[in-house]
Protein backbone atom coordinates (compact mmCIF):
# COMPACT_ATOMS: atom_id res chain seq x y z
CA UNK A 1 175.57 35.19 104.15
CA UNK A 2 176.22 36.27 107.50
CA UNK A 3 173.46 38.77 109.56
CA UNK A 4 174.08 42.23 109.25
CA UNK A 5 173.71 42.36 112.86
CA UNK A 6 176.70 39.66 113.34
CA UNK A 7 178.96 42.04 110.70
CA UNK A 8 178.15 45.07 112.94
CA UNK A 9 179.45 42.86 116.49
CA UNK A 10 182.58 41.53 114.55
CA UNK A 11 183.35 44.92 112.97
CA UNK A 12 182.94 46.55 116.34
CA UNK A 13 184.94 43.78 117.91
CA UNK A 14 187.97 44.34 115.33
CA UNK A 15 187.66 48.49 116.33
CA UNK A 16 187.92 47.83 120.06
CA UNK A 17 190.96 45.40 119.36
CA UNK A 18 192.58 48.28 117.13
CA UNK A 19 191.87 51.08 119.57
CA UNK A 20 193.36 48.89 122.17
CA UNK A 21 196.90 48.56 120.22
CA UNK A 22 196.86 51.91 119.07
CA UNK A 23 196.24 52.76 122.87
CA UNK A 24 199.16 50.91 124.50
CA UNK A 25 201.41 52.36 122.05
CA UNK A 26 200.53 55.57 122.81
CA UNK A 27 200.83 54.84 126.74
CA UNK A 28 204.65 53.67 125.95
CA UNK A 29 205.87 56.51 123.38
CA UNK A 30 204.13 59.44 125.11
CA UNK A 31 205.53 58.92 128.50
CA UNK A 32 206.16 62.13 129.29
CA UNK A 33 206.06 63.33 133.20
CA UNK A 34 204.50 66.79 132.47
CA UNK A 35 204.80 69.86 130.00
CA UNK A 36 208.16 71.07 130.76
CA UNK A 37 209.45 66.95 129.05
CA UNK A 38 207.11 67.58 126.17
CA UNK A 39 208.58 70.88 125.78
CA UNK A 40 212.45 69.71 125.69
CA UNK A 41 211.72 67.01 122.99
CA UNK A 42 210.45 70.07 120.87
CA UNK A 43 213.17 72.09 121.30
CA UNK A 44 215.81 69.41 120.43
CA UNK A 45 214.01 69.18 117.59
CA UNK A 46 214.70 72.30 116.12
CA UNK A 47 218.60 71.75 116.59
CA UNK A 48 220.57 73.04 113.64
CA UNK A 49 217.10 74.54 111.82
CA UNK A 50 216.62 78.18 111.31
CA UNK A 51 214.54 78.32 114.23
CA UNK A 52 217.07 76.96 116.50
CA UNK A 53 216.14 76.46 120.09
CA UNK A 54 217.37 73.79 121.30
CA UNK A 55 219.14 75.64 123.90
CA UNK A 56 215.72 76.45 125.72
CA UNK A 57 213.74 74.86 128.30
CA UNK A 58 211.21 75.84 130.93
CA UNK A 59 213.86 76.48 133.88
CA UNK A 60 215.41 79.18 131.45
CA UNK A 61 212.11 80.53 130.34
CA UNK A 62 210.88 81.20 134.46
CA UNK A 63 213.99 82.37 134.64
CA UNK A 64 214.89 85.44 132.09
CA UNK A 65 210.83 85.39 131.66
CA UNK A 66 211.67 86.20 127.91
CA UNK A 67 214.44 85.85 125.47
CA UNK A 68 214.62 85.89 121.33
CA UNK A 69 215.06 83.08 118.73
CA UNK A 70 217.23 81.86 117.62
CA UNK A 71 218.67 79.76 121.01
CA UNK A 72 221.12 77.15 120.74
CA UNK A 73 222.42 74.89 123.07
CA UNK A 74 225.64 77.41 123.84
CA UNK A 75 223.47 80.16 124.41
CA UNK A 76 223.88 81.90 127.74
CA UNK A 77 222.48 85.25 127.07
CA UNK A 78 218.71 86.21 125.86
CA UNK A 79 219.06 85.17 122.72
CA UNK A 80 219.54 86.55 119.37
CA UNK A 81 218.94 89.98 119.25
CA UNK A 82 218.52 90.85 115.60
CA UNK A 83 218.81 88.27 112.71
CA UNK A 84 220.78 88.58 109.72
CA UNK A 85 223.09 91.24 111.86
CA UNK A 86 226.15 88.88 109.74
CA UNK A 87 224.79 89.66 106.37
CA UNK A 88 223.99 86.10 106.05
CA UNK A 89 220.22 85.29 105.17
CA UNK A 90 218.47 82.27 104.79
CA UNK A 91 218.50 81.96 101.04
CA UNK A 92 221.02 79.32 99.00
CA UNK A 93 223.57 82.09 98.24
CA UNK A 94 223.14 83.78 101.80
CA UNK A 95 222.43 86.83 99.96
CA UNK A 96 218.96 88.77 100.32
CA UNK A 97 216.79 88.45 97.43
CA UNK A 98 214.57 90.94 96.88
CA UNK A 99 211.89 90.40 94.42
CA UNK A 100 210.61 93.36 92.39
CA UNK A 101 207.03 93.17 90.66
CA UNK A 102 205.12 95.18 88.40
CA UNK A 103 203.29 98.15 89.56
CA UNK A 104 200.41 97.31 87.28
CA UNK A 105 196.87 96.70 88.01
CA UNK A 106 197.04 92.70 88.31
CA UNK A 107 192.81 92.72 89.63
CA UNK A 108 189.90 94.26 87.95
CA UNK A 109 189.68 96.77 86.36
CA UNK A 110 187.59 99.66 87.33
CA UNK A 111 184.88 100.91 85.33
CA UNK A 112 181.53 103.54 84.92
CA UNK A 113 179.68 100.94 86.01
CA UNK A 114 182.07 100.05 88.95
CA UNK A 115 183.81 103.18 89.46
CA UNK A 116 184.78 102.54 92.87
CA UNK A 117 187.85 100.16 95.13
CA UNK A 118 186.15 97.73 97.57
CA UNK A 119 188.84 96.83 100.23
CA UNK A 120 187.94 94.50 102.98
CA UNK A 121 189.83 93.33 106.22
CA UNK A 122 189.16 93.11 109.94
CA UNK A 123 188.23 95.90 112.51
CA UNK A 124 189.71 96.24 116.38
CA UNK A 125 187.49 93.55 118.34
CA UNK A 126 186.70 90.81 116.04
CA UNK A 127 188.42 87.52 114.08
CA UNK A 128 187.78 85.76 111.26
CA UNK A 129 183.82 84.97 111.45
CA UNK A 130 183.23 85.61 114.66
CA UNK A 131 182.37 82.01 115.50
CA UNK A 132 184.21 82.91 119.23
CA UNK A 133 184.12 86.73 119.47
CA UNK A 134 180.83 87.51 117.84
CA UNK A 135 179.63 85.39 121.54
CA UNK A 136 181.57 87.81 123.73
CA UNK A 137 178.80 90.76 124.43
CA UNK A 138 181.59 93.29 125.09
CA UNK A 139 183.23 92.98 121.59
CA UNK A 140 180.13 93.07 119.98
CA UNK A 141 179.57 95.93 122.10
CA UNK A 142 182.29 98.20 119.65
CA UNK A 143 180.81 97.18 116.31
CA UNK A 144 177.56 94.99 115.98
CA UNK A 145 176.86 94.68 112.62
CA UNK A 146 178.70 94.54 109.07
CA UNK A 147 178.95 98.50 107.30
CA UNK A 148 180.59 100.44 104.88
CA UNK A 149 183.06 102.93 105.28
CA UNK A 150 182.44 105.66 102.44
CA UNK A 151 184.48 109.49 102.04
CA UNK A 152 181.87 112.21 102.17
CA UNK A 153 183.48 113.28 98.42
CA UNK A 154 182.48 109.94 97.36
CA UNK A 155 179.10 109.83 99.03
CA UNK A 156 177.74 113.10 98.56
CA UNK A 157 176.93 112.72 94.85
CA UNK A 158 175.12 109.59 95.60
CA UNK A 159 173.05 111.34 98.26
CA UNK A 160 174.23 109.13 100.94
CA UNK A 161 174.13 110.24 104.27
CA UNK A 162 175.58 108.90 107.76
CA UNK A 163 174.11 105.36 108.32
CA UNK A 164 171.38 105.24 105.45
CA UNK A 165 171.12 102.00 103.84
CA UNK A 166 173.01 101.26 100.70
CA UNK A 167 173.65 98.74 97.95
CA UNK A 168 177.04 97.22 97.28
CA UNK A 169 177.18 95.54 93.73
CA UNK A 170 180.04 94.09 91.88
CA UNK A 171 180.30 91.96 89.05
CA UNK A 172 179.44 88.81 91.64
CA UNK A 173 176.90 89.69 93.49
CA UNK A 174 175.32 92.31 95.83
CA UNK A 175 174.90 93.28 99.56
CA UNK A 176 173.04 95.75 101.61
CA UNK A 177 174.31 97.61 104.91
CA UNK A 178 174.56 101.15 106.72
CA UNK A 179 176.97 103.98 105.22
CA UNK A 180 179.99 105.25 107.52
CA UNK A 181 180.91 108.72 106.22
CA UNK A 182 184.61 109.14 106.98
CA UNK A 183 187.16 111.16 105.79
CA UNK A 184 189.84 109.09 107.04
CA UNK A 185 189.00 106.65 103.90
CA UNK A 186 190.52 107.82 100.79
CA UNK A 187 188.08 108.89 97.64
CA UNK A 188 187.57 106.09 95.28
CA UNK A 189 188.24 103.59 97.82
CA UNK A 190 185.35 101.90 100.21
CA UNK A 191 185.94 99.62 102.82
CA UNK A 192 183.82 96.69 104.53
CA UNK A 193 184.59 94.29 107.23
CA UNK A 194 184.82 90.52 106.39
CA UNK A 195 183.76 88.99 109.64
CA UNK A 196 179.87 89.01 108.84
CA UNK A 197 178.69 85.99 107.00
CA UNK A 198 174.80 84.69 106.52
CA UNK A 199 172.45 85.51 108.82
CA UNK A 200 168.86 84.07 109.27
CA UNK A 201 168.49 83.40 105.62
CA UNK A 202 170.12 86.70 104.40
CA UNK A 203 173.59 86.66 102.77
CA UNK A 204 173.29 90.46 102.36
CA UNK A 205 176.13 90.83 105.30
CA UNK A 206 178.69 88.89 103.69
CA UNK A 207 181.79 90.50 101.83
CA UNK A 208 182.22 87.85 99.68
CA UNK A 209 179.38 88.27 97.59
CA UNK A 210 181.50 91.23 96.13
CA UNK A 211 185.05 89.77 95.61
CA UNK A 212 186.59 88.28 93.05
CA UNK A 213 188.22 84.64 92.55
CA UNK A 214 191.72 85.71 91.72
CA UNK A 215 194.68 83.87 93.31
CA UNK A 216 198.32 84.80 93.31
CA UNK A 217 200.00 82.57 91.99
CA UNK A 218 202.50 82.53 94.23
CA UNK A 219 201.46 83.27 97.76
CA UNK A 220 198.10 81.58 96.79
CA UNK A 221 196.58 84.56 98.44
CA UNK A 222 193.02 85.76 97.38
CA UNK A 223 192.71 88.78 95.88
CA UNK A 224 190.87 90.36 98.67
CA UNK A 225 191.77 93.96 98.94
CA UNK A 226 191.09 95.10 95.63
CA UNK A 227 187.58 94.97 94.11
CA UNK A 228 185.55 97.31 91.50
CA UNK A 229 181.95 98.04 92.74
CA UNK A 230 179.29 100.78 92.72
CA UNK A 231 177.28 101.94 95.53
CA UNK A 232 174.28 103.58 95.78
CA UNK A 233 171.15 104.35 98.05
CA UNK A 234 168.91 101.49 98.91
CA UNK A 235 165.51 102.25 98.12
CA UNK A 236 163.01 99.34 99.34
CA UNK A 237 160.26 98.53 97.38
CA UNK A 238 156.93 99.18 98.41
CA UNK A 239 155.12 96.54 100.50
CA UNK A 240 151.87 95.74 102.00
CA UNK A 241 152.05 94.22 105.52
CA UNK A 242 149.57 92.83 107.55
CA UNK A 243 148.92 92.54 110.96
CA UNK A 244 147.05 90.36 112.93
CA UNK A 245 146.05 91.83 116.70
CA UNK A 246 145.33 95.03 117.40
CA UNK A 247 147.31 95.05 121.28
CA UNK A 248 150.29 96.52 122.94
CA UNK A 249 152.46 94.73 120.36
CA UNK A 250 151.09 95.76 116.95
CA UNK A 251 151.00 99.22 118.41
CA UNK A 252 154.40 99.40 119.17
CA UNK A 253 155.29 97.76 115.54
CA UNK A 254 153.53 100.66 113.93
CA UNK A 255 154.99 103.30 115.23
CA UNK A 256 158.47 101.93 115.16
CA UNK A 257 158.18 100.85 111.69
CA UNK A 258 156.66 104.59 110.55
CA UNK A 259 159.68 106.18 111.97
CA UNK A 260 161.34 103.92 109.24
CA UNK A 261 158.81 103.51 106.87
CA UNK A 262 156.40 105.90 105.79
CA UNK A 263 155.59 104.30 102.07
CA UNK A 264 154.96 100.62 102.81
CA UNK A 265 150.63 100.18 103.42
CA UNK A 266 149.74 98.63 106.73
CA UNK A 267 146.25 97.17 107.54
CA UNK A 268 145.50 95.98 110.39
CA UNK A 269 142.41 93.29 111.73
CA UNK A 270 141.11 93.65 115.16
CA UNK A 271 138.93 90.92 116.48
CA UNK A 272 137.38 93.67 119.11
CA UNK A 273 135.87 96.92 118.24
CA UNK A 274 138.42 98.71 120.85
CA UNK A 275 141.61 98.09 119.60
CA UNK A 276 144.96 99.57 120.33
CA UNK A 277 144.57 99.66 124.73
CA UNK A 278 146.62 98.40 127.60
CA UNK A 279 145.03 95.31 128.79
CA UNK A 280 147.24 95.39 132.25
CA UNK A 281 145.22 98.35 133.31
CA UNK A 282 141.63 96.46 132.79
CA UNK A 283 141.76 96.20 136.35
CA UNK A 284 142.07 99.82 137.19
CA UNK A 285 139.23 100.62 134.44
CA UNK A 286 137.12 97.91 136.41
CA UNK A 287 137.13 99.89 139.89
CA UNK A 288 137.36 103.07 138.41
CA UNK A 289 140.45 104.18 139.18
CA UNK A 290 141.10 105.52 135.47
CA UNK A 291 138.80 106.04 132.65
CA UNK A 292 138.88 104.47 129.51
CA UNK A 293 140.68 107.17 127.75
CA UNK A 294 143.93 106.92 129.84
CA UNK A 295 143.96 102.91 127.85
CA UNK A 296 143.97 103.85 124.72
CA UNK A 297 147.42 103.16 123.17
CA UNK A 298 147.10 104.41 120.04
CA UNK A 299 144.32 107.34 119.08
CA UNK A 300 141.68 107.86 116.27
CA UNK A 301 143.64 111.05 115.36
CA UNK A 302 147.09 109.11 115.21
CA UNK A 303 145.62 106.17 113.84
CA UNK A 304 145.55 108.50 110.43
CA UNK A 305 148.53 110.05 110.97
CA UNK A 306 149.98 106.47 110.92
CA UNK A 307 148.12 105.85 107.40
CA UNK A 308 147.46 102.36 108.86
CA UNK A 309 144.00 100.87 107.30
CA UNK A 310 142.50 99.47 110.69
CA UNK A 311 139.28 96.43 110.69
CA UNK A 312 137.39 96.97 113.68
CA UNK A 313 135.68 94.06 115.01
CA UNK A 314 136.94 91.37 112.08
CA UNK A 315 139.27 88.17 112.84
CA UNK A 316 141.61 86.52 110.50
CA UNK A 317 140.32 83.02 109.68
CA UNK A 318 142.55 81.20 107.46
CA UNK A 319 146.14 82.08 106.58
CA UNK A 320 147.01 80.84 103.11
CA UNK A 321 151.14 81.01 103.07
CA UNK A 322 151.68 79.51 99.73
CA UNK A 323 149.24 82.79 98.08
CA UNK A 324 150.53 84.93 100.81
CA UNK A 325 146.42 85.53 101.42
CA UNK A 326 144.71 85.84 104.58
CA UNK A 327 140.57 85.27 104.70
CA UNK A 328 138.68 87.52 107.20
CA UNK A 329 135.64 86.53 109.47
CA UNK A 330 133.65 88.03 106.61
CA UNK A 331 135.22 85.72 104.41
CA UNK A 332 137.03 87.89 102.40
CA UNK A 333 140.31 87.20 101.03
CA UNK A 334 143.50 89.79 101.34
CA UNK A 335 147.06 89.80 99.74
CA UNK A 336 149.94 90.22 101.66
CA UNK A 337 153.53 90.69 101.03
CA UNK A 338 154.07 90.56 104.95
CA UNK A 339 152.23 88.74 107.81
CA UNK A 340 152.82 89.90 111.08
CA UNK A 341 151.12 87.82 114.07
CA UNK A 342 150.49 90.55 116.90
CA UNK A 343 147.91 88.21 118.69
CA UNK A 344 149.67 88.34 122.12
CA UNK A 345 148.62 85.72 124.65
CA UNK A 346 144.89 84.55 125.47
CA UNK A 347 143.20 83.70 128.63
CA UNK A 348 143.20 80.16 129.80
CA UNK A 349 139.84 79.21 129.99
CA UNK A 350 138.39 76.57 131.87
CA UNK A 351 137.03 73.52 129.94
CA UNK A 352 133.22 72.85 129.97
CA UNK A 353 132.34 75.26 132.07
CA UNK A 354 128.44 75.40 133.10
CA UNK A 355 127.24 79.01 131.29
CA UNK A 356 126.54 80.53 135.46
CA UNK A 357 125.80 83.74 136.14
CA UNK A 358 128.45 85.52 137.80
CA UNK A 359 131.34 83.41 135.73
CA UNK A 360 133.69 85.64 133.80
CA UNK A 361 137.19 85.61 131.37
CA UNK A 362 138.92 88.76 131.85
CA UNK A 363 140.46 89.51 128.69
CA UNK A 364 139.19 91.87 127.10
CA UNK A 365 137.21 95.71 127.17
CA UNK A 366 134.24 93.71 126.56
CA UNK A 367 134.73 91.76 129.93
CA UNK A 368 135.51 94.14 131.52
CA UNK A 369 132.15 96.00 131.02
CA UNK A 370 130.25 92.71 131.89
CA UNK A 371 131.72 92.32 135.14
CA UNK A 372 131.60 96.03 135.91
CA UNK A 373 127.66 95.72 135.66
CA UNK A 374 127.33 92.62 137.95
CA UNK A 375 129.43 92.89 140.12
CA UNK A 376 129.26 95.46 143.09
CA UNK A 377 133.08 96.48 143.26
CA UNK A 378 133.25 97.99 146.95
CA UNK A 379 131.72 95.35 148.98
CA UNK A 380 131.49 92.20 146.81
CA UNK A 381 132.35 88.27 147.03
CA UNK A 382 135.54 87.60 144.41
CA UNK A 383 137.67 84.58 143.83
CA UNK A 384 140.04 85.21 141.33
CA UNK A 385 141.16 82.15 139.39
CA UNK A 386 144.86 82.22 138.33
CA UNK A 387 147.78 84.00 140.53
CA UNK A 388 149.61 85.13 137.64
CA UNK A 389 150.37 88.67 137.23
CA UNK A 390 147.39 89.85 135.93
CA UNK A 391 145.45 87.71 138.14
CA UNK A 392 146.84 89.60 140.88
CA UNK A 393 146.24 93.10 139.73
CA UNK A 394 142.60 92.37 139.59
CA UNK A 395 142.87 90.99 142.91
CA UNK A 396 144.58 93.95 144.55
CA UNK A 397 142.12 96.31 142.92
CA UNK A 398 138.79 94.52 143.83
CA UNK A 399 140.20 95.09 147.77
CA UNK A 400 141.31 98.13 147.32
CA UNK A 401 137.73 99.12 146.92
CA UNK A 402 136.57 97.00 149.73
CA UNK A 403 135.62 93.30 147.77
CA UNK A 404 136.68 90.42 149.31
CA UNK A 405 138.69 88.62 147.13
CA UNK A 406 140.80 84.85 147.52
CA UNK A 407 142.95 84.04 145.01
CA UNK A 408 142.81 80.12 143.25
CA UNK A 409 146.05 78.91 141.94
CA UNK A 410 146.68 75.43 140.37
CA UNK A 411 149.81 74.92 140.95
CA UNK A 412 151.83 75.84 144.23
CA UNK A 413 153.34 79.06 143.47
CA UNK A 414 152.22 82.75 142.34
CA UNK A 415 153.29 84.38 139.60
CA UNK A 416 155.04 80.65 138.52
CA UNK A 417 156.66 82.40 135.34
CA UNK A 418 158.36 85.12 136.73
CA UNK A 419 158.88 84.27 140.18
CA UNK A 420 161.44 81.53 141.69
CA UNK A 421 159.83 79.84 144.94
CA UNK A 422 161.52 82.42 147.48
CA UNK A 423 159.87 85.34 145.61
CA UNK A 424 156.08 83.55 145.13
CA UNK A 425 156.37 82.90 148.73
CA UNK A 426 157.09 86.82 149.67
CA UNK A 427 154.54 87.64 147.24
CA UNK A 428 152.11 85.17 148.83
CA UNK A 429 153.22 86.82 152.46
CA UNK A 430 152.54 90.30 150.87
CA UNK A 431 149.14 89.41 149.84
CA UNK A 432 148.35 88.08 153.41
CA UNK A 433 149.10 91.25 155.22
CA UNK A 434 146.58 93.49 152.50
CA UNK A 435 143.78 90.83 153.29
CA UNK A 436 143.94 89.16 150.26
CA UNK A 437 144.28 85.09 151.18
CA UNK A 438 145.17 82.66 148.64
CA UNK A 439 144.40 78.66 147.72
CA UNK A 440 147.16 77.21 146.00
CA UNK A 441 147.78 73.79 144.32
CA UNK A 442 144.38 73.04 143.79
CA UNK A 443 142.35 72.26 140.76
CA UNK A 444 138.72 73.85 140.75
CA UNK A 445 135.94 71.48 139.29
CA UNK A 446 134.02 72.85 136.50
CA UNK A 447 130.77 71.58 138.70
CA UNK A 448 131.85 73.46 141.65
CA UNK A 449 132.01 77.16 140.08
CA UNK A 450 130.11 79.91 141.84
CA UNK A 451 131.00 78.27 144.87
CA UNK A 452 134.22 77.66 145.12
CA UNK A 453 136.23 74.74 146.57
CA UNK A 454 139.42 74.32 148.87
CA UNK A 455 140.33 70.46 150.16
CA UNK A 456 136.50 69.89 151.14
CA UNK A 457 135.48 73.72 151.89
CA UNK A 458 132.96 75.78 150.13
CA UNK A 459 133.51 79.00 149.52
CA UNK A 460 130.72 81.01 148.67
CA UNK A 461 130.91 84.01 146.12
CA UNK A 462 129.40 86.10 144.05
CA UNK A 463 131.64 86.60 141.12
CA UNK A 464 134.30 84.05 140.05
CA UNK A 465 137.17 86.03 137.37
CA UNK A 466 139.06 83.69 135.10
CA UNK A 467 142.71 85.26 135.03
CA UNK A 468 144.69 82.65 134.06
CA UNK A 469 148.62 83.59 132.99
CA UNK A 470 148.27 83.76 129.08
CA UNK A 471 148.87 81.01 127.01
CA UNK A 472 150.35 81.58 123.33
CA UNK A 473 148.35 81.52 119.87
């Protein structure tokens, strides 16, 4: 029995032959010079067929710019004005048939339960799913999302108002989008686009769900334009969410989500005791440019008029996904119908570094007061370890006050995430003229902190600040 690697070479020998056949056919029968050749074979094609053009070709078409099917070969006008002008159609007896059909409710029938006519269809700037207009930002840019169009008559008794949330539900299936109150829809009859399929993991966008499986059995055409459905206000079950972090961005969730949500409980764990603060303006805390009050995010006061449950001080251990359970530093366990990860970034720290006085992480409030007591702020001894953004704030407030500060950065360029090279190297030329040098594309030895190091030099300090661009959780 032959290898299977000598029946893969022989089989891919055999395809190579084949494509080459199949290619040198193709390179005699499809000779053509350009498009105007492959054009005049089509046409010729449709001699003697309703759709008659065999009079055309692309001379003629630059030429009159536009003329009208059908166009023979003797044509030497624009074409066929109107069709059927002769009272000849294109039917066996050359007579028109019309066909007549009952005016009787072929679909579904509508009932209490489903009281109401789903119609579907297309709106102005999108086709079919959307798979090459949903990518064009200034169609989505009329209509973003899936809705349904609902007459105030219709809506009022369900206590729908403009753009709530509501249920579609048919026989088939369900789906969930924002109310359009119009009165150009007519009562009894709602109406929702068709270009919105699954998204993420939700189906709750797509039309489908709701129509039926009926097929003319004609045209073959589904029976889209005619479904019975109900509709009412969406009314989400309450939830308990938690949140892990207590910075800029679980602050922000909770008071976008209360404008929302007022019902759902929220509880919140905070691995400092100062939770809810602007961590950009550590720096300005540090020198004393603002007090710690003009930080604070999110107050005691609104912290209650947010009805969030907040744990000062207490970290989230283990995250158990399968429970949907979360164990605290104490190690208590909490349910959760929602996890939210709010962590933010976190310092890069240094590995193995000697435990030196003067050697400090700014992260958090709690850094920030260490520093503040060792180090003298107007006329101190600074290098700043990471020229990332925050890295640089620190540095520009320490000499503002009078420190002398050098900045250490491992790689070759400041601010290496948001800057390209031309705009680190302005930076870099900016920091020169307010005094404040820095070392770039070094690495600092763990044994050399408190003193610094640049290609051989020693640079003596007082206070070396960890301020490394944050890494992700």
């Amino acid at each position: 029995m032959p290898s299977f690697d000598f029946v893969s070479k022989v089989d891919a020998q055999a395809l190579d032959n084949a494509m080459n056949v199949i290619r040198k056919e193709i390179t005699n029968r499809f000779d053509f010079k350009d498009a105007s050749e492959i054009y005049a074979e089509h046409a010729s094609l449709t001699e003697g067929t309703n759709i008659d053009i065999s009079g055309l070709n692309y001379q003629i078409l630059k030429d009159k710019r536009a003329v009208q099917w059908p166009y023979p070969k003797l044509e030497k006008g624009s074409g066929t004005a109107r069709l059927f002008a002769d009272h000849e159609f294109y039917t066996p007896d050359k007579k028109a048939n019309i066909l007549s059909f009952s005016d009787k409710n072929q679909s579904e029938a509508l009932t209490p339960e489903n009281p109401l006519i789903l119609t579907t269809g297309r709106i102005r700037d999108q086709w079919h799913t959307r798979s090459k207009t949903g990518k064009v930002n200034k169609l989505n840019q009329h209509i973003s999302e899936a809705f349904l169009e609902i007459n105030p008559y219709d809506a009022a008794p369900r206590n729908i108002k403009d753009l709530d949330i509501v249920e579609i539900s048919s026989l088939r299936g369900d789906v969930r989008v924002k109310a359009k109150l119009s009165p150009d829809i007519k009562p009894g009859v709602v109406f929702m686009p068709m270009h919105w399929g699954k998204i993420l993991k939700s189906d709750l966008n797509r039309v489908n769900n709701l129509t039926n499986n009926l097929v003319d059995p004609i045209s073959k055409e589904p029976d889209f334009k005619y479904s019975a459905v109900e509709v009412k206000l969406y009314k989400k079950e309450r939830q308990k969410i938690i949140v892990i972090g207590a910075g800029a961005g679980a602050c922000g969730f909770v008071k976008s989500y209360r404008a929302l949500n007022t019902e759902d409980e929220i509880e919140i764990f905070s691995k400092e005791n100062f939770p809810f603060y602007n961590r950009v303006l550590l720096p300005d805390y540090i020198i004393g440019t603002l007090p710690w009050q003009s930080l604070i995010k999110m107050s005691d006061v609104e912290e209650l008029d947010y009805r969030i449950k907040l744990h000062r001080g207490l970290s989230i251990e283990k995250i158990n996904k399968e429970d949907k359970t979360v164990t605290d530093s104490n190690g208590e366990t909490h349910h959760y119908d929602v996890l939210l990860l709010a962590t933010g970034s976190r310092a890069f720290v240094l590995k193995d570094v000697p435990a030196l006085n003067g050697v400090f992480t700014m992260r958090s409030r709690n850094d920030a007061d260490n520093f503040k007591k060792h180090a003298d702020t107007t006329n101190g001894k600074v290098v700043i370890v990471g020229g990332g953004l925050l890295g640089i704030e620190m540095a520009t407030s320490l000499a503002e006050k009078g420190s002398k500060v050098i900045i250490i950065q491992r790689i070759s360029r400041l601010m290496g995430r948001q800057l390209d090279g031309l705009g680190s190297q302005l930076l870099h030329e900016e920091l020169i003229t307010k005094g404040l040098p820095s070392v770039q594309d070094i690495l600092v030895p763990c044994s050399t902190i408190g003193t610094g190091v640049h290609q051989g030099q020693v640079i003596s300090v007082q206070e070396v600040a960890t301020y490394r661009e944050g890494h992700q959780h």
